[in-house]
Structures are given as structure tokens and as C-alpha cells.
PDB file of N, CA and C in Angstrom:
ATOM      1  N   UNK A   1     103.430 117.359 144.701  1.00  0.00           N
ATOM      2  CA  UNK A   1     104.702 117.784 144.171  1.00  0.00           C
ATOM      3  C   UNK A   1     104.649 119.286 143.926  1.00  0.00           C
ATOM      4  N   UNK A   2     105.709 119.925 144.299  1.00  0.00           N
ATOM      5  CA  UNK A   2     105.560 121.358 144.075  1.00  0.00           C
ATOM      6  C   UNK A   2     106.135 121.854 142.532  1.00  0.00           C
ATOM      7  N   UNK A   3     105.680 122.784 142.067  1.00  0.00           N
ATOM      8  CA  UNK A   3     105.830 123.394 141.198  1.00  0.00           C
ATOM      9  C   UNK A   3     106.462 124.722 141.072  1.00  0.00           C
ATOM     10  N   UNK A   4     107.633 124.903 140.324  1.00  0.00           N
ATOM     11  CA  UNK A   4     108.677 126.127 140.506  1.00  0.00           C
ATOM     12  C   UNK A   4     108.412 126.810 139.301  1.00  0.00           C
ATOM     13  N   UNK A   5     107.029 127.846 139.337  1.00  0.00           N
ATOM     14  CA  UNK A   5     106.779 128.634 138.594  1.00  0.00           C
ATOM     15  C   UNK A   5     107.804 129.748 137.640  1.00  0.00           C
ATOM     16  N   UNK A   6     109.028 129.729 138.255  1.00  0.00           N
ATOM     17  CA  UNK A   6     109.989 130.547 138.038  1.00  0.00           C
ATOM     18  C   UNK A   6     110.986 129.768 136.630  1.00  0.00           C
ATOM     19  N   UNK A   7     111.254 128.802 136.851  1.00  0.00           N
ATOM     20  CA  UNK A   7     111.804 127.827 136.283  1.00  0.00           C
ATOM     21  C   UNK A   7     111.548 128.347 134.764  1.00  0.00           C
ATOM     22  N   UNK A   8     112.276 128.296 134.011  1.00  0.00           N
ATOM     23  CA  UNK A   8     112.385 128.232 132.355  1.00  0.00           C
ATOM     24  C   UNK A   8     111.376 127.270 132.074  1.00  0.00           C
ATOM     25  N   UNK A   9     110.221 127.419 130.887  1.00  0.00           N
ATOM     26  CA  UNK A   9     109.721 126.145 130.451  1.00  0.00           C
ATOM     27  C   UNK A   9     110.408 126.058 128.613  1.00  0.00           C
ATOM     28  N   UNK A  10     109.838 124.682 128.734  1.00  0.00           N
ATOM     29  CA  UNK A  10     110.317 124.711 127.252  1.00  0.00           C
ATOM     30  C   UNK A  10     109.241 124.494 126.347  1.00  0.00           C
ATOM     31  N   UNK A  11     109.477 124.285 125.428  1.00  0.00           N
ATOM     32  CA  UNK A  11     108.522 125.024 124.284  1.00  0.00           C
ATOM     33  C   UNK A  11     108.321 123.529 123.396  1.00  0.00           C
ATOM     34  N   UNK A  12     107.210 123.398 123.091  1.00  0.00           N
ATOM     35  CA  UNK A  12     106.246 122.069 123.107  1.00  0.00           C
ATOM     36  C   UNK A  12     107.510 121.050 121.781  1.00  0.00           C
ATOM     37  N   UNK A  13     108.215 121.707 121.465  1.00  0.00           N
ATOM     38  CA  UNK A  13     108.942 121.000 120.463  1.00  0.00           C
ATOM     39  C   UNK A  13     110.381 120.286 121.366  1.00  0.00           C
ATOM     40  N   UNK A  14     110.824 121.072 122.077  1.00  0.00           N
ATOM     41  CA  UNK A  14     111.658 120.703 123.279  1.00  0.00           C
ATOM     42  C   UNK A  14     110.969 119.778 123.644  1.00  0.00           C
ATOM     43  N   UNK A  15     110.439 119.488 124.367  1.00  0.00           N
ATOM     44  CA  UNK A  15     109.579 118.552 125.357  1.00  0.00           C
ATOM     45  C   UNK A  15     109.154 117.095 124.010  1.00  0.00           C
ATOM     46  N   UNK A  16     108.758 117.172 122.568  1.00  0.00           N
ATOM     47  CA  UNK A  16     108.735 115.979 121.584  1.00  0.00           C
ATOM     48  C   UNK A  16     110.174 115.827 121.447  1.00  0.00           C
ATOM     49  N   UNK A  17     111.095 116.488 121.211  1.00  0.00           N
ATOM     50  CA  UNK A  17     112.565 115.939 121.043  1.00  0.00           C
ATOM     51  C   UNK A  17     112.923 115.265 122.599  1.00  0.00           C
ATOM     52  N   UNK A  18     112.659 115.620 123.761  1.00  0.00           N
ATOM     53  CA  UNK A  18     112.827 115.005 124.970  1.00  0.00           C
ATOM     54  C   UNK A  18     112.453 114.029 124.821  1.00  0.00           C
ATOM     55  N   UNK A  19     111.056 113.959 124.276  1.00  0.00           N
ATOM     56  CA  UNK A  19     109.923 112.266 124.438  1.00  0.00           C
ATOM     57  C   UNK A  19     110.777 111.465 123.506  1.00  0.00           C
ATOM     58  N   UNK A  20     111.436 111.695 122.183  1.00  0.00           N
ATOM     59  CA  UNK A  20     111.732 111.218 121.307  1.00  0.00           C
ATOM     60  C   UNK A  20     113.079 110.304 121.846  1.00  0.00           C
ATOM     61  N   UNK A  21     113.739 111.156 122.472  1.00  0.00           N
ATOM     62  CA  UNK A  21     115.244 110.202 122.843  1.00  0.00           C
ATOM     63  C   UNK A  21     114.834 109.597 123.839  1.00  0.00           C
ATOM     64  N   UNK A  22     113.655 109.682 124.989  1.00  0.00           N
ATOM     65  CA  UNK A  22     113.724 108.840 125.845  1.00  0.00           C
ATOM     66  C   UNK A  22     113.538 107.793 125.426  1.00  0.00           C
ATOM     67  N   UNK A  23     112.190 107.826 124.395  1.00  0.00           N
ATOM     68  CA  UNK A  23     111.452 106.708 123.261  1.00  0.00           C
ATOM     69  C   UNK A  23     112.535 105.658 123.077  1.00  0.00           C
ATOM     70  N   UNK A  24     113.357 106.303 122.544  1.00  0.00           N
ATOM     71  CA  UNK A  24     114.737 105.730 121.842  1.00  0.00           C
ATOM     72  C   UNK A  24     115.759 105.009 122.692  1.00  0.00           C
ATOM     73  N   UNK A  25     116.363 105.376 123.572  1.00  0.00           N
ATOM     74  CA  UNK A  25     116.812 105.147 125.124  1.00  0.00           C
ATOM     75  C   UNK A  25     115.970 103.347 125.361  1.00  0.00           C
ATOM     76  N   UNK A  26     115.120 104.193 125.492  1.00  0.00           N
ATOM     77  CA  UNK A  26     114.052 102.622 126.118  1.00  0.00           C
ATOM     78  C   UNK A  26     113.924 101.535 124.945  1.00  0.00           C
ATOM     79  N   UNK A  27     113.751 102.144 123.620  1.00  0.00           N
ATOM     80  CA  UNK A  27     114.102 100.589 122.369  1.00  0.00           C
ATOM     81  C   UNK A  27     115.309 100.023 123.090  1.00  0.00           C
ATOM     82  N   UNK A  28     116.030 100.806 123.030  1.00  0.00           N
ATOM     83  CA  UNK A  28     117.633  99.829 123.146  1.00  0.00           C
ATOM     84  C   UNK A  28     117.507  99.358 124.368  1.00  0.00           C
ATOM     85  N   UNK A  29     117.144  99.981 125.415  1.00  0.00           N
ATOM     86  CA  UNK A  29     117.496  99.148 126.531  1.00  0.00           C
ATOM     87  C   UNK A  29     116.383  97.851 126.455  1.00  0.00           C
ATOM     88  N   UNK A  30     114.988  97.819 125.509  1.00  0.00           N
ATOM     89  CA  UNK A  30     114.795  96.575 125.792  1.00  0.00           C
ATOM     90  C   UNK A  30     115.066  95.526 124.791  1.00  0.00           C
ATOM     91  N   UNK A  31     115.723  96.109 123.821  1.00  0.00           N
ATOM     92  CA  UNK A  31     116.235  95.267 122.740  1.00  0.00           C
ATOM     93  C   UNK A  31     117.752  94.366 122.956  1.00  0.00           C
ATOM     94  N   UNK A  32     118.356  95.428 124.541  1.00  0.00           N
ATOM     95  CA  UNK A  32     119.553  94.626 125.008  1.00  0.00           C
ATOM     96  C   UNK A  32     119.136  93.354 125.705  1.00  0.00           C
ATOM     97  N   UNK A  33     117.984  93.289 126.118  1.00  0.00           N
ATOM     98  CA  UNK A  33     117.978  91.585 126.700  1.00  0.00           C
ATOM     99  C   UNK A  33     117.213  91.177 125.652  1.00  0.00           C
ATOM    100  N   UNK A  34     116.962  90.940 124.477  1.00  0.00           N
ATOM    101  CA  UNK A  34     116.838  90.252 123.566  1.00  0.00           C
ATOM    102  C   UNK A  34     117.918  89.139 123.488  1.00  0.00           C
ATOM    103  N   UNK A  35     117.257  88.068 123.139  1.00  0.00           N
ATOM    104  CA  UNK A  35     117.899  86.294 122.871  1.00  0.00           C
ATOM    105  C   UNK A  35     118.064  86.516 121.686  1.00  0.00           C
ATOM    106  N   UNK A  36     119.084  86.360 120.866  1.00  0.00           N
ATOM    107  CA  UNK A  36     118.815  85.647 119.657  1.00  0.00           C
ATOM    108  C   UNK A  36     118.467  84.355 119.421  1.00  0.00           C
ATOM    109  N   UNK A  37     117.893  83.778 118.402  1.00  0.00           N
ATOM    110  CA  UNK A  37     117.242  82.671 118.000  1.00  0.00           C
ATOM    111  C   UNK A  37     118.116  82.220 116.897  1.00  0.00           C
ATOM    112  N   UNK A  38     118.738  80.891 117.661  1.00  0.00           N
ATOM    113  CA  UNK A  38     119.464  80.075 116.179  1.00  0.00           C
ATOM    114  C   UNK A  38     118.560  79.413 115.124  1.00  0.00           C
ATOM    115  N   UNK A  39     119.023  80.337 113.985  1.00  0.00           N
ATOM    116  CA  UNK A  39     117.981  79.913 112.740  1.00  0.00           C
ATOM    117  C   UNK A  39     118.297  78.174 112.505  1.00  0.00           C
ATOM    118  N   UNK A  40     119.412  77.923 112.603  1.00  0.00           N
ATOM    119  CA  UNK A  40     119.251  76.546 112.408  1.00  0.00           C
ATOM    120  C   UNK A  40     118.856  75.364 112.817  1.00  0.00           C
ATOM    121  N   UNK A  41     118.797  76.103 114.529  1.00  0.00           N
ATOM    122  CA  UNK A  41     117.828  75.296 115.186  1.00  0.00           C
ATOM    123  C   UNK A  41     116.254  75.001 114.962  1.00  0.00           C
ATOM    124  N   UNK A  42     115.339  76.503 114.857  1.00  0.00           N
ATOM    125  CA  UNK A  42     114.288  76.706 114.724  1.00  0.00           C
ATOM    126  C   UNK A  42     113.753  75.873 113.578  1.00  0.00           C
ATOM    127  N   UNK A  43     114.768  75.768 112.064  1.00  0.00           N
ATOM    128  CA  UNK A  43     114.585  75.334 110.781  1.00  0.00           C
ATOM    129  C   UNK A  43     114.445  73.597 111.005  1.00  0.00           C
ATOM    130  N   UNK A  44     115.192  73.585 111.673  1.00  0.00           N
ATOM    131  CA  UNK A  44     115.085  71.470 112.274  1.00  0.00           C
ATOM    132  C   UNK A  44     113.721  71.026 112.624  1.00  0.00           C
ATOM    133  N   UNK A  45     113.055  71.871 112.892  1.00  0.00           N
ATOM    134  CA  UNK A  45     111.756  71.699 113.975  1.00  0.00           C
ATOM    135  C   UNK A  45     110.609  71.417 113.242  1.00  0.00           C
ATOM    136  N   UNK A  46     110.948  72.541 111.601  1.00  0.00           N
ATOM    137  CA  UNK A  46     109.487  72.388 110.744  1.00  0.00           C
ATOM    138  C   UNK A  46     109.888  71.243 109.764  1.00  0.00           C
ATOM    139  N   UNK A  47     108.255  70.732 109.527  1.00  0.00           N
ATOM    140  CA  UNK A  47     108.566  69.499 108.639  1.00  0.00           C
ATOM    141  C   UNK A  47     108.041  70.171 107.484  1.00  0.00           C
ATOM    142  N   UNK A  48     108.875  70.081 106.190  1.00  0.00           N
ATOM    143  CA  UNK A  48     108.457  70.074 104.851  1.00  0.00           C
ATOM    144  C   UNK A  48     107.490  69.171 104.275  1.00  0.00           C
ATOM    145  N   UNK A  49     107.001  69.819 102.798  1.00  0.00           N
ATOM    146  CA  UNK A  49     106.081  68.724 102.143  1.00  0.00           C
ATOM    147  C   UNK A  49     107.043  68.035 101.703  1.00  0.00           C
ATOM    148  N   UNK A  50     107.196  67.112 101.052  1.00  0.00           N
ATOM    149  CA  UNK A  50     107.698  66.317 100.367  1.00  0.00           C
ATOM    150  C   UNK A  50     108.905  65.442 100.940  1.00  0.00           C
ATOM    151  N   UNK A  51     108.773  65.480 102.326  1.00  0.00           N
ATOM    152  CA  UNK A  51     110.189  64.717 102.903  1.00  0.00           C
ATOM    153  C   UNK A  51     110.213  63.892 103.249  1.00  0.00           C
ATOM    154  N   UNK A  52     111.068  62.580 103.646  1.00  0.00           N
ATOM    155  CA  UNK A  52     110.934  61.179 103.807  1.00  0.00           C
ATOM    156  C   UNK A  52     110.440  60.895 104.613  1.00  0.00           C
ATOM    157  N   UNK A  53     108.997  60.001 104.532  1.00  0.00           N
ATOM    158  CA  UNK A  53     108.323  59.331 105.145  1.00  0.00           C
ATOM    159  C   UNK A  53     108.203  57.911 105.111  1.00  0.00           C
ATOM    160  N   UNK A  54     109.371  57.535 104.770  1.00  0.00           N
ATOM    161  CA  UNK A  54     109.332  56.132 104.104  1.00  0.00           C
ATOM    162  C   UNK A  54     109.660  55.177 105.405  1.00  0.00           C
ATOM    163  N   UNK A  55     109.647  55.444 106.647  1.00  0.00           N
ATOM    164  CA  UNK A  55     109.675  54.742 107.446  1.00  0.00           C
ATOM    165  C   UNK A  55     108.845  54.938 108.744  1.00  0.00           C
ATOM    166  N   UNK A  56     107.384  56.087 108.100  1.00  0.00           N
ATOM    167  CA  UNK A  56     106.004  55.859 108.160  1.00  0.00           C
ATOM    168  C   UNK A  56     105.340  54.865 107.879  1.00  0.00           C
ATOM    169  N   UNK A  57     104.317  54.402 108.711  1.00  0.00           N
ATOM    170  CA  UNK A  57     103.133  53.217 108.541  1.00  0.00           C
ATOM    171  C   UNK A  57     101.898  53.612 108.612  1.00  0.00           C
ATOM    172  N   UNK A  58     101.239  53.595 107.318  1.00  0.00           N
ATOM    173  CA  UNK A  58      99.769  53.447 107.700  1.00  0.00           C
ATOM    174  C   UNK A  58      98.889  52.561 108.180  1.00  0.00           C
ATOM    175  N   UNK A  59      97.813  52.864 108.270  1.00  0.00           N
ATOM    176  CA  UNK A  59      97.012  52.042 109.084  1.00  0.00           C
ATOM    177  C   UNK A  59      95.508  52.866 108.675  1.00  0.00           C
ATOM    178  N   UNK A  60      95.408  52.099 107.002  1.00  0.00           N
ATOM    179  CA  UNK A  60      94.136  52.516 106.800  1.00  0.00           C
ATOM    180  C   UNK A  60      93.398  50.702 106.341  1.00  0.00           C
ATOM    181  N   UNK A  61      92.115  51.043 106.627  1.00  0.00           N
ATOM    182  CA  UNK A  61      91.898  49.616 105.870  1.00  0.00           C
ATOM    183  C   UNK A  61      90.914  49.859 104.471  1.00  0.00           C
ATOM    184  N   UNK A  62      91.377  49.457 103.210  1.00  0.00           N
ATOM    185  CA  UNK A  62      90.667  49.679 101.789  1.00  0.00           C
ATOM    186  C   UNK A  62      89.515  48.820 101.888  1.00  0.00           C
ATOM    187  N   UNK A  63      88.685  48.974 101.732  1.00  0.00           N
ATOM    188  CA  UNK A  63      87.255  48.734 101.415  1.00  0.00           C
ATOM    189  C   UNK A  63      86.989  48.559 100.182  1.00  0.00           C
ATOM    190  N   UNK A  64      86.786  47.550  99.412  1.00  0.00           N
ATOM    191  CA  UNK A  64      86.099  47.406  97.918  1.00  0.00           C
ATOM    192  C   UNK A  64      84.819  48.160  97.473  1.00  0.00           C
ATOM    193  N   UNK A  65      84.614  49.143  96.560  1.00  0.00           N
ATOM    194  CA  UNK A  65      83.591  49.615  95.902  1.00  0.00           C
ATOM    195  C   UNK A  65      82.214  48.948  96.012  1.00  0.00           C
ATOM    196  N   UNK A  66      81.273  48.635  96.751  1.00  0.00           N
ATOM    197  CA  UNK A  66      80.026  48.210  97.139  1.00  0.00           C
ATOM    198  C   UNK A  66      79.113  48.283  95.341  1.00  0.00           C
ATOM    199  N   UNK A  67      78.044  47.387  95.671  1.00  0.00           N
ATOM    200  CA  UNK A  67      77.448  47.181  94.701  1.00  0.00           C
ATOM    201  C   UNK A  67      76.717  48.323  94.211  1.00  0.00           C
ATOM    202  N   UNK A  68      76.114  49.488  95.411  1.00  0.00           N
ATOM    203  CA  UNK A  68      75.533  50.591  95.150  1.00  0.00           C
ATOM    204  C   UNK A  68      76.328  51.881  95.133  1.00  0.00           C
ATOM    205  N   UNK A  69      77.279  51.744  94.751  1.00  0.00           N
ATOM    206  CA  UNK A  69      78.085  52.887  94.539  1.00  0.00           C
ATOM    207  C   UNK A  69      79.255  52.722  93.367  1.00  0.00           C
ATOM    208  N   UNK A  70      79.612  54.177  93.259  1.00  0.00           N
ATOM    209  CA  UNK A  70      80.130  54.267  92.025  1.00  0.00           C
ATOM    210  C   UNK A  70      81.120  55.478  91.941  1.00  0.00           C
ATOM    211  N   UNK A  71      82.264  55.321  91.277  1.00  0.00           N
ATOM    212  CA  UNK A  71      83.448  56.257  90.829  1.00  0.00           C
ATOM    213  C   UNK A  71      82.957  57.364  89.906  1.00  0.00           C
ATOM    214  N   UNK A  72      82.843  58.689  90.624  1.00  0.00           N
ATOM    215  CA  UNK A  72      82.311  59.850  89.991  1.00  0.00           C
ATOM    216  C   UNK A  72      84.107  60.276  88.929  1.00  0.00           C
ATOM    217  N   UNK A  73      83.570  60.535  87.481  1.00  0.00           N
ATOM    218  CA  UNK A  73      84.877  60.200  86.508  1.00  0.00           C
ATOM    219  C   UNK A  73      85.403  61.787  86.618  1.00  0.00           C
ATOM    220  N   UNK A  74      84.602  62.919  87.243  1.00  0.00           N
ATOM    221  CA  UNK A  74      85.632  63.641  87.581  1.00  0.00           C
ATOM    222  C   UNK A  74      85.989  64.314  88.779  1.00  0.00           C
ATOM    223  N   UNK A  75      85.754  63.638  89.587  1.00  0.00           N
ATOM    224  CA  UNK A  75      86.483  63.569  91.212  1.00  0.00           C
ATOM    225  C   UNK A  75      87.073  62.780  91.457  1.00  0.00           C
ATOM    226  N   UNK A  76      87.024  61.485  91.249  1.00  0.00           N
ATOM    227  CA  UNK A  76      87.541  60.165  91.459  1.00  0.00           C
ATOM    228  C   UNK A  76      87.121  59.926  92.865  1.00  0.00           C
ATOM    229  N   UNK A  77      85.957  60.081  93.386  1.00  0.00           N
ATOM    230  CA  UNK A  77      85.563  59.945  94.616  1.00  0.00           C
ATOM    231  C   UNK A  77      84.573  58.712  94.701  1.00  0.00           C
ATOM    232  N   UNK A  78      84.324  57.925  95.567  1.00  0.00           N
ATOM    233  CA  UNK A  78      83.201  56.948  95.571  1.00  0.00           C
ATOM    234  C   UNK A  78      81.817  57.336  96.019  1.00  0.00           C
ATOM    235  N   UNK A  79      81.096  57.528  95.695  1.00  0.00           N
ATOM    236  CA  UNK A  79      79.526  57.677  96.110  1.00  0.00           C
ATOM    237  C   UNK A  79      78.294  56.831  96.168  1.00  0.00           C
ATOM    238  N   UNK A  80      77.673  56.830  96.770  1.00  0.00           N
ATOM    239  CA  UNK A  80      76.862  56.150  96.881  1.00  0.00           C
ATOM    240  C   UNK A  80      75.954  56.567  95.471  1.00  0.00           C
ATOM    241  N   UNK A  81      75.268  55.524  94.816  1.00  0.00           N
ATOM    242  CA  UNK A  81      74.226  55.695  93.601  1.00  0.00           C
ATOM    243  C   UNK A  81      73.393  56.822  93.746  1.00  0.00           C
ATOM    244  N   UNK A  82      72.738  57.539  95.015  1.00  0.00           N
ATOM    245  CA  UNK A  82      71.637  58.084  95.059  1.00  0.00           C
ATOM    246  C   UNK A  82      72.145  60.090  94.529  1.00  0.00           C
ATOM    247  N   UNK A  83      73.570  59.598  94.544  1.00  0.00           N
ATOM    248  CA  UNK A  83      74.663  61.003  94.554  1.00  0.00           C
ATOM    249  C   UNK A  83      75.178  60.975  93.095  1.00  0.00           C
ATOM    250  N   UNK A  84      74.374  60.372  92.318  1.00  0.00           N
ATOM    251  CA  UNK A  84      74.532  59.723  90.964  1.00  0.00           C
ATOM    252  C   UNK A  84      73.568  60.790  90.306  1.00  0.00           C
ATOM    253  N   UNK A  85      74.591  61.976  89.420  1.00  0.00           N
ATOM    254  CA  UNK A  85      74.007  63.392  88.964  1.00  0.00           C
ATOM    255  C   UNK A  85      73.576  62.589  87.192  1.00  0.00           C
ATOM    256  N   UNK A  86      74.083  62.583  86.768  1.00  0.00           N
ATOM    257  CA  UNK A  86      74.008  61.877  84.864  1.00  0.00           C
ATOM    258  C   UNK A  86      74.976  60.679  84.983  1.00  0.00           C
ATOM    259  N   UNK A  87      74.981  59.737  83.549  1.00  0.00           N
ATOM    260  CA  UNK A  87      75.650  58.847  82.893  1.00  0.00           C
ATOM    261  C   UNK A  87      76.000  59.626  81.536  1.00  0.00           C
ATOM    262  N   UNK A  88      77.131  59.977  81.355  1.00  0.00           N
ATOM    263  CA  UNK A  88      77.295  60.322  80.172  1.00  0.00           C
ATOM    264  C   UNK A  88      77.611  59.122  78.684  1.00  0.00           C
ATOM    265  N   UNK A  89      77.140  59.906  77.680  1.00  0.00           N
ATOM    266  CA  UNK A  89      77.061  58.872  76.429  1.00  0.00           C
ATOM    267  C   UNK A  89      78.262  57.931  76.488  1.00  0.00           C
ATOM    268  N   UNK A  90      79.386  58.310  76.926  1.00  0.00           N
ATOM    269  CA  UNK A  90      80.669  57.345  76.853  1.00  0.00           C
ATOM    270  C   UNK A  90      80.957  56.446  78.008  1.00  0.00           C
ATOM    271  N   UNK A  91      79.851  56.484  79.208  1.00  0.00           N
ATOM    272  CA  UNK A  91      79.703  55.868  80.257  1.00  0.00           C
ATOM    273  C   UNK A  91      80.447  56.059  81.157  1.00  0.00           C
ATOM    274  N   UNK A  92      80.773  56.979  81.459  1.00  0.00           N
ATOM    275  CA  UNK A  92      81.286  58.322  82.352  1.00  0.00           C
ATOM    276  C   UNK A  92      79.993  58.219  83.546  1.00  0.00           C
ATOM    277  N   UNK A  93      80.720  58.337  85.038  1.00  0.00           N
ATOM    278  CA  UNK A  93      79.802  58.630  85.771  1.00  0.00           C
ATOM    279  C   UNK A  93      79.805  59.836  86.803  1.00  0.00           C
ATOM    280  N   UNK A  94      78.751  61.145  86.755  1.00  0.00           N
ATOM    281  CA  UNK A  94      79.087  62.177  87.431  1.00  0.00           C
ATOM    282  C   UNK A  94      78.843  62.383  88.915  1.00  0.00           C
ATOM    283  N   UNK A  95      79.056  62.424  89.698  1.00  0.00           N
ATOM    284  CA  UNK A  95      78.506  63.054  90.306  1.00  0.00           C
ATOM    285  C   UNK A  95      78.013  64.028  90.895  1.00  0.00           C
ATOM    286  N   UNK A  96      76.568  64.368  91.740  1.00  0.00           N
ATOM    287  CA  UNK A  96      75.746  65.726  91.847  1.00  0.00           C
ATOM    288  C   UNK A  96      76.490  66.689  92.144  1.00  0.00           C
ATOM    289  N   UNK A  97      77.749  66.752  93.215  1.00  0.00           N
ATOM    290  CA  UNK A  97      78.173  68.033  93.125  1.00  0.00           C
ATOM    291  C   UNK A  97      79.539  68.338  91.681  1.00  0.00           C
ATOM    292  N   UNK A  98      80.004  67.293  91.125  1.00  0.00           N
ATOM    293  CA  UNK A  98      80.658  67.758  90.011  1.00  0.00           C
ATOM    294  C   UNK A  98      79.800  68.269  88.692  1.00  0.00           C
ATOM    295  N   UNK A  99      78.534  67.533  88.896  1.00  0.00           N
ATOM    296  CA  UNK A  99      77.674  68.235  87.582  1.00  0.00           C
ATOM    297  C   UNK A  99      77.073  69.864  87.430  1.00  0.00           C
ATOM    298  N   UNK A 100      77.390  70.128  89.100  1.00  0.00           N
ATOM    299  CA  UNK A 100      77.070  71.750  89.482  1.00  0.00           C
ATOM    300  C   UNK A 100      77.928  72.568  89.393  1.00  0.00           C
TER     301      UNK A 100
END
């Protein structure tokens, strides 16, 4: 490409106000094919906590508390005896990681 030494140049602040509107020019033109997104659609899609599940089915099966295990009184978790941290005086039962 040739170069026309003669030519006016412009002065480095000219040339950032040039960059600046082209900058600008080009947001909009790619912000004109932008979709909007119907919020009310998008909002249908997510499920909340607390919303009706009442014509959900589980499908767990309960198991009775085994002879070697035991209800830790402040987790309410079942453990096996060997996970058996103290008995407290009121017959409270802990277990090892709640006693830590």
C-alpha cells in the first residue's frame, strides 16, 4: 500500500477520538441483532424451593435401625456403634464427628 507522505497527519488524540466512535459505531451495530429474551418465559423454566411436589413419588425404601447402631442425639443421623464418640449422663448418644 502506498503511502502519501504529503497528506496532513493527525495528532495522536485525533486518531483516539477516531478509534473511539468507530468503537462505538460497532457496539450498536452489534447490539442491533441482539434477541431479546422474554423474561417470562425464561422465569417458567426455573424450579423454586418450596413448590408443589405433591404429585411427586418417592421411591426410597426405610430400613429399621439395626441392633448395632444408633441415633447420634445431635445429628440425628444413624451410625453404626463403632462411630459411637460418648454416652452422655442423660443417655444421649454422640457421635465421633459431632463430639469434635
Amino acid at each position: 500500500m502506498a503511502t502519501d507522505y504529503d497528506a496532513p497527519r493527525k495528532t495522536e488524540e485525533e486518531q483516539s477520538e477516531d478509534s473511539i466512535e468507530e468503537l462505538k459505531a460497532r457496539r450498536h451495530e452489534k447490539n442491533s441483532g441482539k434477541v431479546d429474551e422474554d423474561e417470562t418465559e425464561a422465569a417458567e423454566s426455573f424450579e423454586l424451593p418450596g413448590a408443589d411436589l405433591s404429585h411427586e413419588e418417592l421411591a426410597v425404601q426405610v430400613v429399621p435401625k439395626k441392633q448395632d447402631e444408633f441415633t447420634c442425639s445431635s445429628c440425628f443421623l444413624v451410625h453404626h456403634r463403632s462411630q459411637l464418640a460418648e454416652e452422655k449422663k442423660n443417655g444421649q448418644l454422640i457421635c465421633r464427628d459431632c463430639a469434635y
